[in-house]
N, C-alpha and C. Protein backbone atom coordinates (compact mmCIF):
# COMPACT_ATOMS: atom_id res chain seq x y z
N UNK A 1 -36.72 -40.92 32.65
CA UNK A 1 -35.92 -40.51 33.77
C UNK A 1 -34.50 -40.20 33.28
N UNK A 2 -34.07 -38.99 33.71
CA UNK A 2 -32.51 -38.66 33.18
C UNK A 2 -31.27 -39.07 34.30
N UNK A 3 -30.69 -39.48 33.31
CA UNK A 3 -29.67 -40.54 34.53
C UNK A 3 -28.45 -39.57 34.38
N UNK A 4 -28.12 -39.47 35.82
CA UNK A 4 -27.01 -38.57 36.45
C UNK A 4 -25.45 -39.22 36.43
N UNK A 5 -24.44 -39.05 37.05
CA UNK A 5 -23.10 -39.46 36.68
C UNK A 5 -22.65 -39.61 35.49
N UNK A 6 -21.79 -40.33 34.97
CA UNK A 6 -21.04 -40.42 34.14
C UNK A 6 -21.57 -41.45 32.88
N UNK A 7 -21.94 -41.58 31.73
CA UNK A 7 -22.40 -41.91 30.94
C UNK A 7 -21.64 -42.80 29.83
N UNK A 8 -21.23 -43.68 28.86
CA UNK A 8 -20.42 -43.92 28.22
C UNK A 8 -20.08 -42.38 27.62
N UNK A 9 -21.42 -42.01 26.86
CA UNK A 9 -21.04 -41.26 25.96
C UNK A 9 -19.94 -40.04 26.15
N UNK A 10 -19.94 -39.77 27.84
CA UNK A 10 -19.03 -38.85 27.98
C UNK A 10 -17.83 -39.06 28.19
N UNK A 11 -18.59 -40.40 28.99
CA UNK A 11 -16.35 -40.87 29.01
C UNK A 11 -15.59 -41.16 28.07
N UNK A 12 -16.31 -41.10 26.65
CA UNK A 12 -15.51 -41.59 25.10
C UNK A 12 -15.33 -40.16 24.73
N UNK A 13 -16.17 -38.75 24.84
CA UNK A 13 -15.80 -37.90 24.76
C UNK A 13 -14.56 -37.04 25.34
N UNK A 14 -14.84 -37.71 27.00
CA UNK A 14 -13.68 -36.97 27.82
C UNK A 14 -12.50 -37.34 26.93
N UNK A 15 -12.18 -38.69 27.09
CA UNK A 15 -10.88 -39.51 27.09
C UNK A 15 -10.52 -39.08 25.69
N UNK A 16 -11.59 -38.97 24.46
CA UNK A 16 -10.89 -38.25 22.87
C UNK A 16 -10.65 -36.71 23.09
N UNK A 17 -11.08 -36.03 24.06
CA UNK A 17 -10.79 -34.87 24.63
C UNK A 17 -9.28 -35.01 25.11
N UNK A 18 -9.04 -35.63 25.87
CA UNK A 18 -7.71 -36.13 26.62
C UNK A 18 -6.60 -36.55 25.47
N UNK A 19 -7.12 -37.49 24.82
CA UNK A 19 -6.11 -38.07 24.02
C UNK A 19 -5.65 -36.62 23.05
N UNK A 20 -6.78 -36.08 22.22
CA UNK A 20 -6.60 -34.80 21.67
C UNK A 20 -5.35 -34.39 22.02
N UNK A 21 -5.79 -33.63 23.30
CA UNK A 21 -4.83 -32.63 23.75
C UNK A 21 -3.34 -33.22 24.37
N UNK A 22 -3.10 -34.77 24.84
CA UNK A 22 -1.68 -35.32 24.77
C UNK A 22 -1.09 -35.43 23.48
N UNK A 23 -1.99 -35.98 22.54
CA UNK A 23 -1.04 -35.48 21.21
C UNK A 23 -0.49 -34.12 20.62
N UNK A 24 -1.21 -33.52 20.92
CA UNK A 24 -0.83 -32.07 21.00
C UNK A 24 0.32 -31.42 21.97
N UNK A 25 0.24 -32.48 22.21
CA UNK A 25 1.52 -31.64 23.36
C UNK A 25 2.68 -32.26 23.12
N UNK A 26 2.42 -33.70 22.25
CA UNK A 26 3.45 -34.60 21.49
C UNK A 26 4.25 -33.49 20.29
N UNK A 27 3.63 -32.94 19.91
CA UNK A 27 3.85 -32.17 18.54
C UNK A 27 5.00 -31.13 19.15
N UNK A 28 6.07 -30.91 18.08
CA UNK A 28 7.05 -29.97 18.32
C UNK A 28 6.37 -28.62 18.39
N UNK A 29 6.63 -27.58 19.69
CA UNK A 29 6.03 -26.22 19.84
C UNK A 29 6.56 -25.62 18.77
N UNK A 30 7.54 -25.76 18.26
CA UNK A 30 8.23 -24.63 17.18
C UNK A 30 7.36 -24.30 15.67
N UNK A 31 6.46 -25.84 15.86
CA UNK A 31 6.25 -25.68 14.25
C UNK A 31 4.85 -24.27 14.40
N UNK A 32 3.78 -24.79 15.53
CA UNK A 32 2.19 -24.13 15.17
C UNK A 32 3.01 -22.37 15.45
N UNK A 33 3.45 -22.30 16.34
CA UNK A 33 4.54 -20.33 16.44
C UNK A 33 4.89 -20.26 15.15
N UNK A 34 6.19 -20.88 14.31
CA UNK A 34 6.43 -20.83 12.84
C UNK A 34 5.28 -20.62 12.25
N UNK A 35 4.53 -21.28 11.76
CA UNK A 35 3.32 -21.33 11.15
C UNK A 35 2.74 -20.00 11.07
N UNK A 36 2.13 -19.80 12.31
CA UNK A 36 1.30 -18.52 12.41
C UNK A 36 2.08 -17.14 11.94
N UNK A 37 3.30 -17.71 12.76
CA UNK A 37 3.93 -16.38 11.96
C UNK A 37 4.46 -15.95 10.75
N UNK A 38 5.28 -17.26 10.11
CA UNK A 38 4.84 -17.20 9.12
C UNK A 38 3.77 -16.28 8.32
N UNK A 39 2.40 -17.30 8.37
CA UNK A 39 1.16 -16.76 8.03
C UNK A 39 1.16 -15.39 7.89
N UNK A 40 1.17 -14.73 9.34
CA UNK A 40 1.03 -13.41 9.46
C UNK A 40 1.86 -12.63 8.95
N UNK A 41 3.28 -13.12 8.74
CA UNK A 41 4.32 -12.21 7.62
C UNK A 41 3.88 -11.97 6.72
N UNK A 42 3.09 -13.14 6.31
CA UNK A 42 2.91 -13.32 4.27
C UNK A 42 1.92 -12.16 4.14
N UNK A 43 0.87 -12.35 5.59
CA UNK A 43 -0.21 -11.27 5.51
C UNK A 43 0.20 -9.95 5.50
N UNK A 44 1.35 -10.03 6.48
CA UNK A 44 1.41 -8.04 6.46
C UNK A 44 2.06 -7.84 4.97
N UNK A 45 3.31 -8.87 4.11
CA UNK A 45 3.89 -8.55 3.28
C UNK A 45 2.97 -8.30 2.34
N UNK A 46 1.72 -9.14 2.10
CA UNK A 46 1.29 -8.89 1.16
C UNK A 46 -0.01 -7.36 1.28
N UNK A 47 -0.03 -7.07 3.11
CA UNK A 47 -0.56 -5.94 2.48
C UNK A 47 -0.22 -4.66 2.66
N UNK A 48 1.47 -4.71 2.94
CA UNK A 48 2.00 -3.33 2.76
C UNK A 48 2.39 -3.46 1.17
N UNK A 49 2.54 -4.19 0.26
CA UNK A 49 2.44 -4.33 -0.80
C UNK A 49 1.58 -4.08 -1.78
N UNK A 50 0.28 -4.35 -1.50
CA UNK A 50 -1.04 -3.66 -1.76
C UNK A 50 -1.23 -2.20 -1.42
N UNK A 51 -0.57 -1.80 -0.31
CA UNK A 51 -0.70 -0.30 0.44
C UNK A 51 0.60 0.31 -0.31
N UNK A 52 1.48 -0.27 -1.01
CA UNK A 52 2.16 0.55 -1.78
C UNK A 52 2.02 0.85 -2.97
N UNK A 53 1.34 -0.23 -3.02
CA UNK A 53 1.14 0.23 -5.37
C UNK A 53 -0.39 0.72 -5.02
N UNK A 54 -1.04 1.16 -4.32
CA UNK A 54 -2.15 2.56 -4.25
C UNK A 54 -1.40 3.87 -3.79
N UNK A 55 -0.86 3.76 -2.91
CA UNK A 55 0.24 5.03 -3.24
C UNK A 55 1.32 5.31 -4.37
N UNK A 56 1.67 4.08 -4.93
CA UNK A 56 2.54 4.25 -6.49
C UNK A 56 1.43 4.45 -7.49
N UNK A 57 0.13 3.84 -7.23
CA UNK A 57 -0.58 4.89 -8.31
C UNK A 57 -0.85 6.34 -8.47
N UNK A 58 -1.14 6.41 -7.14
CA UNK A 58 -1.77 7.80 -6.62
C UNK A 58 -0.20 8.85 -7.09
N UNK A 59 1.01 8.33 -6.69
CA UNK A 59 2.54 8.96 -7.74
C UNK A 59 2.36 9.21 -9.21
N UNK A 60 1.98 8.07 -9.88
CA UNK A 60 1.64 8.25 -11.01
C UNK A 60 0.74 9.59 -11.30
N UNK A 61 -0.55 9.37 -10.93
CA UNK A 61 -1.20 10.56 -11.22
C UNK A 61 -0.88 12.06 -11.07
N UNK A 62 0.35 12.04 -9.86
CA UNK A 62 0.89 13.55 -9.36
C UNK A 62 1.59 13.76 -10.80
N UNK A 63 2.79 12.23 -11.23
CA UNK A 63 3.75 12.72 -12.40
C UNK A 63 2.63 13.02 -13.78
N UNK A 64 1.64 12.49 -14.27
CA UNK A 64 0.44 12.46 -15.17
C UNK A 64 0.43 13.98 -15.31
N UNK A 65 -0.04 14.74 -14.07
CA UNK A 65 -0.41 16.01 -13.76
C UNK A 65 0.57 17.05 -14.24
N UNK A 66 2.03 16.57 -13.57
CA UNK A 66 3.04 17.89 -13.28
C UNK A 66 3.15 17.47 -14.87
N UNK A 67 3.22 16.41 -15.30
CA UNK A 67 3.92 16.38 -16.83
C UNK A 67 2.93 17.33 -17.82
N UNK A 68 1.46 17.06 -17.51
CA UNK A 68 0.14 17.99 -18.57
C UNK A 68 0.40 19.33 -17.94
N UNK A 69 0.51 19.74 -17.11
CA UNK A 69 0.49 20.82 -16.23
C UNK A 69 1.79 21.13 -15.55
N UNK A 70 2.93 21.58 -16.07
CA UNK A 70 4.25 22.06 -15.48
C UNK A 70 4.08 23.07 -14.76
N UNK A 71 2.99 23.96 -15.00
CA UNK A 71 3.07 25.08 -14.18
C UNK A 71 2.64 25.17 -13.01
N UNK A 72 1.93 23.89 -12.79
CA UNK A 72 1.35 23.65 -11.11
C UNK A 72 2.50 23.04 -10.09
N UNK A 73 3.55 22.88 -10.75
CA UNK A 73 4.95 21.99 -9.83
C UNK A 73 5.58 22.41 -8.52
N UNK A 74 5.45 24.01 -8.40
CA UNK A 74 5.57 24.37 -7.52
C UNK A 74 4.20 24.39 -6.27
N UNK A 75 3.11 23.94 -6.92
CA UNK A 75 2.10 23.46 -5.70
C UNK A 75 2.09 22.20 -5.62
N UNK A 76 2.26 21.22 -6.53
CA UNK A 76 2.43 19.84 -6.50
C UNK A 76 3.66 19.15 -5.72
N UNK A 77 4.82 19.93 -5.93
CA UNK A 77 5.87 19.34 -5.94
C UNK A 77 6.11 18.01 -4.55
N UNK A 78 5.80 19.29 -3.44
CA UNK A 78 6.04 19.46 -2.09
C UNK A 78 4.73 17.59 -2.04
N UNK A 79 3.76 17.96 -1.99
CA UNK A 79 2.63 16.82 -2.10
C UNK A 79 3.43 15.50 -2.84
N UNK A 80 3.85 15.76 -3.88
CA UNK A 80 4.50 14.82 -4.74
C UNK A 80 5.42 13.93 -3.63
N UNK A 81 6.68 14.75 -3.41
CA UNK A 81 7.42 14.31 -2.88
C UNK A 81 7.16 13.68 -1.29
N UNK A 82 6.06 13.76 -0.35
CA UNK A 82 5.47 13.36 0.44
C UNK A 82 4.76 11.65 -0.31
N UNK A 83 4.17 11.56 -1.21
CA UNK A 83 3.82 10.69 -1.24
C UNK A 83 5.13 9.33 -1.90
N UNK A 84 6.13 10.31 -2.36
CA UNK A 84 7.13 9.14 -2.47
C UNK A 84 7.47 8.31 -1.40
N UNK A 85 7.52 9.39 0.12
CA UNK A 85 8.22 8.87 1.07
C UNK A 85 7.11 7.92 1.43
N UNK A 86 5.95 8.43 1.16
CA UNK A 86 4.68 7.19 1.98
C UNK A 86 4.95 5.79 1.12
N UNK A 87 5.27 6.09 -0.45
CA UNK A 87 5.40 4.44 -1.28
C UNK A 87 6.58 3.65 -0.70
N UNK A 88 7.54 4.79 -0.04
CA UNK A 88 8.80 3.84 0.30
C UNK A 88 8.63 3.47 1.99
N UNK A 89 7.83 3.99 2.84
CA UNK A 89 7.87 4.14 4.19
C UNK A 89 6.63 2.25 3.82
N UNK A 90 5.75 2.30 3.02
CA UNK A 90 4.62 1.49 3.23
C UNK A 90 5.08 -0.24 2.63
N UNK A 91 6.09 0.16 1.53
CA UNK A 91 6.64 -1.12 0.77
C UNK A 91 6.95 -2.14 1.85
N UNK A 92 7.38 -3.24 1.54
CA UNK A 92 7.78 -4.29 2.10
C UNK A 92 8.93 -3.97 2.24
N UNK A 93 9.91 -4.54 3.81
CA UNK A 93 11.43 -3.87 4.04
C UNK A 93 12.24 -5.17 3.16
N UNK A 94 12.46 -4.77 2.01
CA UNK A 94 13.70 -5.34 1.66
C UNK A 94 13.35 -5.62 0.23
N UNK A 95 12.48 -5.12 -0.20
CA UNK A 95 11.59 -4.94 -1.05
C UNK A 95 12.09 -4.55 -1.98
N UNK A 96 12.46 -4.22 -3.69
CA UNK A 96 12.71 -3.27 -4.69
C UNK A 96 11.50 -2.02 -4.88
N UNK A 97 12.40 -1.06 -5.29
CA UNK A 97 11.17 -0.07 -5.44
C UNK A 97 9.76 -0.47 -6.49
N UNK A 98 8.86 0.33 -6.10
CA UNK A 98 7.92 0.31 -7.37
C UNK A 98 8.26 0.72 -8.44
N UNK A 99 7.53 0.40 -9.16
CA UNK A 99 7.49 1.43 -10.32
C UNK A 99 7.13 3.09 -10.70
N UNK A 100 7.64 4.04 -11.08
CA UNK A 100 6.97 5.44 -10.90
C UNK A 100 7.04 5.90 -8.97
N UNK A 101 8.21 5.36 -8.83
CA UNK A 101 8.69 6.45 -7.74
C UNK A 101 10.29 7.14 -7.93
N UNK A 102 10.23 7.23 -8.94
CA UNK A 102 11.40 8.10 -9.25
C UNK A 102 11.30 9.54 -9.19
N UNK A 103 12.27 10.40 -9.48
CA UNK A 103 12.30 11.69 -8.54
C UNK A 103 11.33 12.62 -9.46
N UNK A 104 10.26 13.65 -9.08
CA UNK A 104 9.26 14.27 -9.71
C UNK A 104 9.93 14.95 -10.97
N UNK A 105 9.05 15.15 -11.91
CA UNK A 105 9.47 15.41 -13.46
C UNK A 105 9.47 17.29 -12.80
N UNK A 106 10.73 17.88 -13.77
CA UNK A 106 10.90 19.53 -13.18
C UNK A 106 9.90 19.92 -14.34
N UNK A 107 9.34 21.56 -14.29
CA UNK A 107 8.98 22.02 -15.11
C UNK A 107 9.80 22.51 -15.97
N UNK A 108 11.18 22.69 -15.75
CA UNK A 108 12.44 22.95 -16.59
C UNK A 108 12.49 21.81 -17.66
N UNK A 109 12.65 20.78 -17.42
CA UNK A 109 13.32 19.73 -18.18
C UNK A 109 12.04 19.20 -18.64
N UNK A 110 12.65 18.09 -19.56
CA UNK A 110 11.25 17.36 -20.59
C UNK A 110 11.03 16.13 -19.46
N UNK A 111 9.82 15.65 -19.67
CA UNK A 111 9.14 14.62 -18.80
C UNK A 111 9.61 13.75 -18.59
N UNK A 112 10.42 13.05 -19.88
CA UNK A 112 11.09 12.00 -19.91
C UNK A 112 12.89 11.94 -19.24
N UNK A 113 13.32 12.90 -19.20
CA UNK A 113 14.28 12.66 -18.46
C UNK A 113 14.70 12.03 -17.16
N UNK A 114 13.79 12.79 -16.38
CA UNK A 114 14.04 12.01 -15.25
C UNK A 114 13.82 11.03 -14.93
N UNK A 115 12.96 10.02 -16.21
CA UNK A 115 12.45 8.86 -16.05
C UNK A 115 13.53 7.68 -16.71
N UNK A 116 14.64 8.60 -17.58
CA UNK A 116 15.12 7.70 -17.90
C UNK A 116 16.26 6.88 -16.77
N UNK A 117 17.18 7.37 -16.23
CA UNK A 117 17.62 6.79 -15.62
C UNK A 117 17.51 5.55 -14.91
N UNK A 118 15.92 5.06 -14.46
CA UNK A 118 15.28 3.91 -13.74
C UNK A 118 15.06 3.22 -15.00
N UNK A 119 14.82 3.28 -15.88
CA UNK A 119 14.71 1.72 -16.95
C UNK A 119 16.35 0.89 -16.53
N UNK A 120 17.15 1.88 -16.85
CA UNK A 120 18.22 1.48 -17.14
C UNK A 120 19.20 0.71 -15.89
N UNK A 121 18.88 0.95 -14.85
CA UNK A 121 18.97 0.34 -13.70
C UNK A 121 18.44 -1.10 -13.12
N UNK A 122 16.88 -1.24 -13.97
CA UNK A 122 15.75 -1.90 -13.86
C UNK A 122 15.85 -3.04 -14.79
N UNK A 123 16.38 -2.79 -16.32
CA UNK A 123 16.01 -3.58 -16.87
C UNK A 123 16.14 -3.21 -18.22
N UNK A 124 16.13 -4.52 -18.91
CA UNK A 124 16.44 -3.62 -20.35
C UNK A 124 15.57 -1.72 -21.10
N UNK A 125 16.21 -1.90 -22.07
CA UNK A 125 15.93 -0.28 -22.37
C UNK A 125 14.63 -0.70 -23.17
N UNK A 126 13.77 0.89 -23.02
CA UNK A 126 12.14 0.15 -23.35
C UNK A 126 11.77 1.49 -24.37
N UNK A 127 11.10 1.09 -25.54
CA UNK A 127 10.87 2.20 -26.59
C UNK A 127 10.38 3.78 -26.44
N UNK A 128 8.85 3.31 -25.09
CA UNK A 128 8.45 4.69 -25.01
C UNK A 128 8.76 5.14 -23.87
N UNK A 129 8.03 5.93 -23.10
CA UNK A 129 8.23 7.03 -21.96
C UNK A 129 7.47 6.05 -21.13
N UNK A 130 6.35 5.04 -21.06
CA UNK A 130 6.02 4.13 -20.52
C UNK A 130 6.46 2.58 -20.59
N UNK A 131 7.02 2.54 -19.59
CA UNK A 131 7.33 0.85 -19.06
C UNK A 131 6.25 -0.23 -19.28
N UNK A 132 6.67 -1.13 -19.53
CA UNK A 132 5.82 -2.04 -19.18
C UNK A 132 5.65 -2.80 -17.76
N UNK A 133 6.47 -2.80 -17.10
CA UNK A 133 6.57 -2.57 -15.73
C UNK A 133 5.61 -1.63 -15.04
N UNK A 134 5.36 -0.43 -15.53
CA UNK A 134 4.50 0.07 -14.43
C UNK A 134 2.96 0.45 -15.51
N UNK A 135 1.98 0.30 -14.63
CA UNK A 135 0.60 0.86 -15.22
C UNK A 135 0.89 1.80 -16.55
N UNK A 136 -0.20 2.18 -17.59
CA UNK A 136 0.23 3.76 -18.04
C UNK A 136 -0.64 4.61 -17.08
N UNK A 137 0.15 5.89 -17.62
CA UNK A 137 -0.25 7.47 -16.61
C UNK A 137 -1.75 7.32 -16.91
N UNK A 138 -2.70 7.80 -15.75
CA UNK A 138 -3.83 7.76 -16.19
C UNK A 138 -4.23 9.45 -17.20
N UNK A 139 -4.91 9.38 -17.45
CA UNK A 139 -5.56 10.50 -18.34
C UNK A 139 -5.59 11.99 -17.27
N UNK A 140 -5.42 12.76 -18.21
CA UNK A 140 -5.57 14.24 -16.96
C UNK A 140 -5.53 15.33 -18.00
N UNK A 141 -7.16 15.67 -17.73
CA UNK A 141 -8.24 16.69 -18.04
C UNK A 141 -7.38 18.02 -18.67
N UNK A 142 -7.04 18.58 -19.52
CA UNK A 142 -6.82 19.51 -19.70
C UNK A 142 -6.68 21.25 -19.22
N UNK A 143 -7.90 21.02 -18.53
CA UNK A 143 -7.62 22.27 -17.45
C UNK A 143 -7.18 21.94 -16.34
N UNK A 144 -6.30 22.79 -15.77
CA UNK A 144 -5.33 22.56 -14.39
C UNK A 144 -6.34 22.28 -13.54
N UNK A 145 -7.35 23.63 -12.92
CA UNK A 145 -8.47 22.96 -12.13
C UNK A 145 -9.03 21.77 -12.23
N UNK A 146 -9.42 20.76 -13.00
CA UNK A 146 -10.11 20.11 -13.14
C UNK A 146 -9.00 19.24 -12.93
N UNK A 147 -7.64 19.05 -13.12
CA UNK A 147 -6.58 18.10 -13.12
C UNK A 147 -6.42 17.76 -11.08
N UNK A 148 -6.17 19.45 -10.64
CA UNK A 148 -5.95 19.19 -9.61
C UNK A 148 -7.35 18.46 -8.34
N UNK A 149 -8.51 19.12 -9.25
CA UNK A 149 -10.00 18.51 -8.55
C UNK A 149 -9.75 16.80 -8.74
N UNK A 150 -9.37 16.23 -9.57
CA UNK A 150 -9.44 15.09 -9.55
C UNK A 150 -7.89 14.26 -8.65
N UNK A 151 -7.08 15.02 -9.00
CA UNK A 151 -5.73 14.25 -8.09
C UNK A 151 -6.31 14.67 -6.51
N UNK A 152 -7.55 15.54 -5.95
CA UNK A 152 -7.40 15.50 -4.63
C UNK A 152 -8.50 14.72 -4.76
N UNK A 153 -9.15 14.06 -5.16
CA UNK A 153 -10.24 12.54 -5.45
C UNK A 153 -9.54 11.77 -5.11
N UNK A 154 -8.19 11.62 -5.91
CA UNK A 154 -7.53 10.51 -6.02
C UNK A 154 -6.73 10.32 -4.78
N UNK A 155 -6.25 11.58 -3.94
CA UNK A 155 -5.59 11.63 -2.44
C UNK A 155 -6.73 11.28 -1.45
N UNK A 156 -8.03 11.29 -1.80
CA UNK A 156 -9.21 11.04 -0.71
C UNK A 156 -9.79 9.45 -0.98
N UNK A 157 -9.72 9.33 -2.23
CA UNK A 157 -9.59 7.81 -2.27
C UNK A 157 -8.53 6.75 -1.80
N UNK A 158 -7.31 7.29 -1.77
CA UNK A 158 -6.40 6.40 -1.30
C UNK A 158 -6.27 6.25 0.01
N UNK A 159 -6.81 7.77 0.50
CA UNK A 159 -6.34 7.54 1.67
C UNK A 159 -7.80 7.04 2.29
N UNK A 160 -9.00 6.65 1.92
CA UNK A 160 -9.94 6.07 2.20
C UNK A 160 -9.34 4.53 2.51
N UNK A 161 -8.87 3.98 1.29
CA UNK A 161 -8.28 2.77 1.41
C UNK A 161 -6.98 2.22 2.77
N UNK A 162 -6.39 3.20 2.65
CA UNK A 162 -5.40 2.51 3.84
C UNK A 162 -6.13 2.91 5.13
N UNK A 163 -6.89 3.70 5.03
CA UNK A 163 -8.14 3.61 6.34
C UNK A 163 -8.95 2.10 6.96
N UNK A 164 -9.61 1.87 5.17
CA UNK A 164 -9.70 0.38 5.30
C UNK A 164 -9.06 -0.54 5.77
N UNK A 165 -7.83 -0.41 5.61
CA UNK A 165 -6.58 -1.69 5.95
C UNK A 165 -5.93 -1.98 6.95
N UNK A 166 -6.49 -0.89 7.74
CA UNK A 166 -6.23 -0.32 9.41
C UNK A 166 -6.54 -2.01 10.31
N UNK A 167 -8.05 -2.08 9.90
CA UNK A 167 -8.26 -3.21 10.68
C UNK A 167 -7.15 -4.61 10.55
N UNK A 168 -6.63 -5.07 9.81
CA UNK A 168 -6.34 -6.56 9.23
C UNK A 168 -4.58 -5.87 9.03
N UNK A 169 -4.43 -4.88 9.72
CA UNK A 169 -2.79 -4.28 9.59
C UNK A 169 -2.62 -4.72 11.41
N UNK A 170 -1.31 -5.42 11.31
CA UNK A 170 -0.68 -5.17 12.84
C UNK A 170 -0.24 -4.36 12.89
N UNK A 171 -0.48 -4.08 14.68
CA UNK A 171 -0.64 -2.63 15.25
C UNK A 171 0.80 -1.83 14.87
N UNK A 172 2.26 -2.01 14.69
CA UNK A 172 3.02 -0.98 14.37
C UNK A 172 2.94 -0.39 12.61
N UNK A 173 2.50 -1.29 12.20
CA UNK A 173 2.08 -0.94 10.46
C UNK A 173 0.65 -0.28 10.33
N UNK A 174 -0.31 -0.69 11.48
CA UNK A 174 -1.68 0.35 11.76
C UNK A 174 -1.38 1.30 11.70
N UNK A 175 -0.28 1.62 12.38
CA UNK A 175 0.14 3.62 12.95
C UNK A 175 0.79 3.90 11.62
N UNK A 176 1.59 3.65 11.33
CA UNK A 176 1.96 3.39 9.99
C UNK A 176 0.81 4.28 8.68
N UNK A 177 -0.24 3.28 8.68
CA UNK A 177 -1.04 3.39 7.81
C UNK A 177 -1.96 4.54 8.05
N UNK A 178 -1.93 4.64 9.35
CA UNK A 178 -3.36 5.50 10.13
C UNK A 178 -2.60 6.86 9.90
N UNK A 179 -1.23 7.35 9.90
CA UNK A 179 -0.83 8.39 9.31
C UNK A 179 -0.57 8.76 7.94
N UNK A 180 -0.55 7.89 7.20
CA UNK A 180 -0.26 8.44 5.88
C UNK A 180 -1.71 8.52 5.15
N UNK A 181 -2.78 7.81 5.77
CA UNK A 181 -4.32 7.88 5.51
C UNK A 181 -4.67 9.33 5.95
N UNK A 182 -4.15 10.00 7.16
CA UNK A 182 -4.47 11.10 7.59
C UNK A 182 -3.71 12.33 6.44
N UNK A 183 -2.35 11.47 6.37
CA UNK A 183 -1.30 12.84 5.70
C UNK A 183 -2.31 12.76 4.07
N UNK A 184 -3.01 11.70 4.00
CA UNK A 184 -3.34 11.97 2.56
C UNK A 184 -4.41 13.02 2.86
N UNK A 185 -5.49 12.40 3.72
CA UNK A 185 -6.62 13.34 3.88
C UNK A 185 -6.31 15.19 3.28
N UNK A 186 -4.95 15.49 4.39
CA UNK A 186 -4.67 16.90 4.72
C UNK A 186 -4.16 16.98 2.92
N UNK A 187 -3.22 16.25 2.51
CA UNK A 187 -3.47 16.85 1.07
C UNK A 187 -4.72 16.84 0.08
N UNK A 188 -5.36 15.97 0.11
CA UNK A 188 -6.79 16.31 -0.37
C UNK A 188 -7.54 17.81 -0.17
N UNK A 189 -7.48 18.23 1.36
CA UNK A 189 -7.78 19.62 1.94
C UNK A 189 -6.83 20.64 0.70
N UNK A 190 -5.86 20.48 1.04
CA UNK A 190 -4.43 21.54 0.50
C UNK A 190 -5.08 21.61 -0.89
N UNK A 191 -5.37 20.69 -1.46
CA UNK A 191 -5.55 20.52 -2.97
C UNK A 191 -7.00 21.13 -3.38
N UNK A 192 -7.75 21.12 -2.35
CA UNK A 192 -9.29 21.33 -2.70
C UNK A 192 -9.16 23.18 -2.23
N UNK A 193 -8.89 23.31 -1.37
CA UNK A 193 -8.73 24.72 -0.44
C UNK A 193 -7.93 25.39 -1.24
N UNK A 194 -6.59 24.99 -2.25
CA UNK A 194 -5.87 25.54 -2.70
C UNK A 194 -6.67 26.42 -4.37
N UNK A 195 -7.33 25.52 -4.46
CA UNK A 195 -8.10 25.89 -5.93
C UNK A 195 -9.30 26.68 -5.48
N UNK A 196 -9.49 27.20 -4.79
CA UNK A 196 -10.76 28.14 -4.11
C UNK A 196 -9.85 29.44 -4.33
């Protein structure tokens, strides 16, 4: 026979139910708000931080390119300089720059010039044309076509990724992300459409 009303077992439940939630209300409100937010800073910092050194790579590969290929600068350039603003729009606010967002290498001048200026700002002076601070340039194919087929890989991959990051991004850094995922897309197009 199942017995109705109130039972020990529930009234030791209610009352640790009860007690629970008066201690909880004992506890200073400031700390569990701190906390979370906290938390959630560290989260967005750490993944507009992540969302910037895939766009400081994806820089790298534009400078890789214009440096093997000077003569594509005037189709690169414009793309180039779009994705600087995405490494600096995506960084953490208060952040130092990355590495390899310094201003695009000209087809006039030698590669290394414009790179020198940022060691020297950064940190002691360093032997080659590569930092140890930033990645090296990745490799890039000898023929222009095949250079630019792969940097619009590399604009459709990245911008695959901050697609990804959409979800686990709060919503003003979503919009954020959800446009420069798009602005990459459209250069991927520019880059693929342009070599036809």
């Amino acid at each position: 026979m199942e017995r109705t009303g109130t039972t020990r077992r529930r009234a030791l439940f209610a009352g640790g139910a009860a007690a629970a939630a008066v201690l909880t209300g004992c506890s200073s409100d400031e700390t569990g708000p701190r906390r979370a937010t906290t938390r959630s800073e560290s989260a967005e910092t750490l993944l507009r931080r992540r969302s910037a050194e895939l766009s400081a790579a994806l820089l790298r590969r534009y400078d890789a390119v214009l440096t093997a290929h000077p003569a594509l600068a005037a189709r690169l350039s414009p793309l180039r300089a779009e994705v600087v603003r995405h490494v600096e729009a995506l960084a953490p606010t208060g952040s130092r720059p990355l590495p390899g967002t310094s201003p695009a290498p000209s087809a006039s001048s030698p590669p290394s010039s414009p790179a020198s200026p940022a060691p020297a700002a950064s940190g002691p002076a360093r032997p080659g044309p590569s930092s140890a601070a930033s990645p090296a340039a990745p490799p890039v194919p000898a023929d222009a076509g095949a250079a630019v087929r792969e940097l619009a890989a590399a604009e459709r991959t990245t911008a695959d990724a901050h697609t990804a990051a959409l979800s686990s991004a709060p919503p003003e850094y979503a919009r954020l992300l959800a446009s420069v995922a798009a602005a990459g897309a459209v250069h991927a197009y520019l880059l693929t459409e342009g070599s036809r």
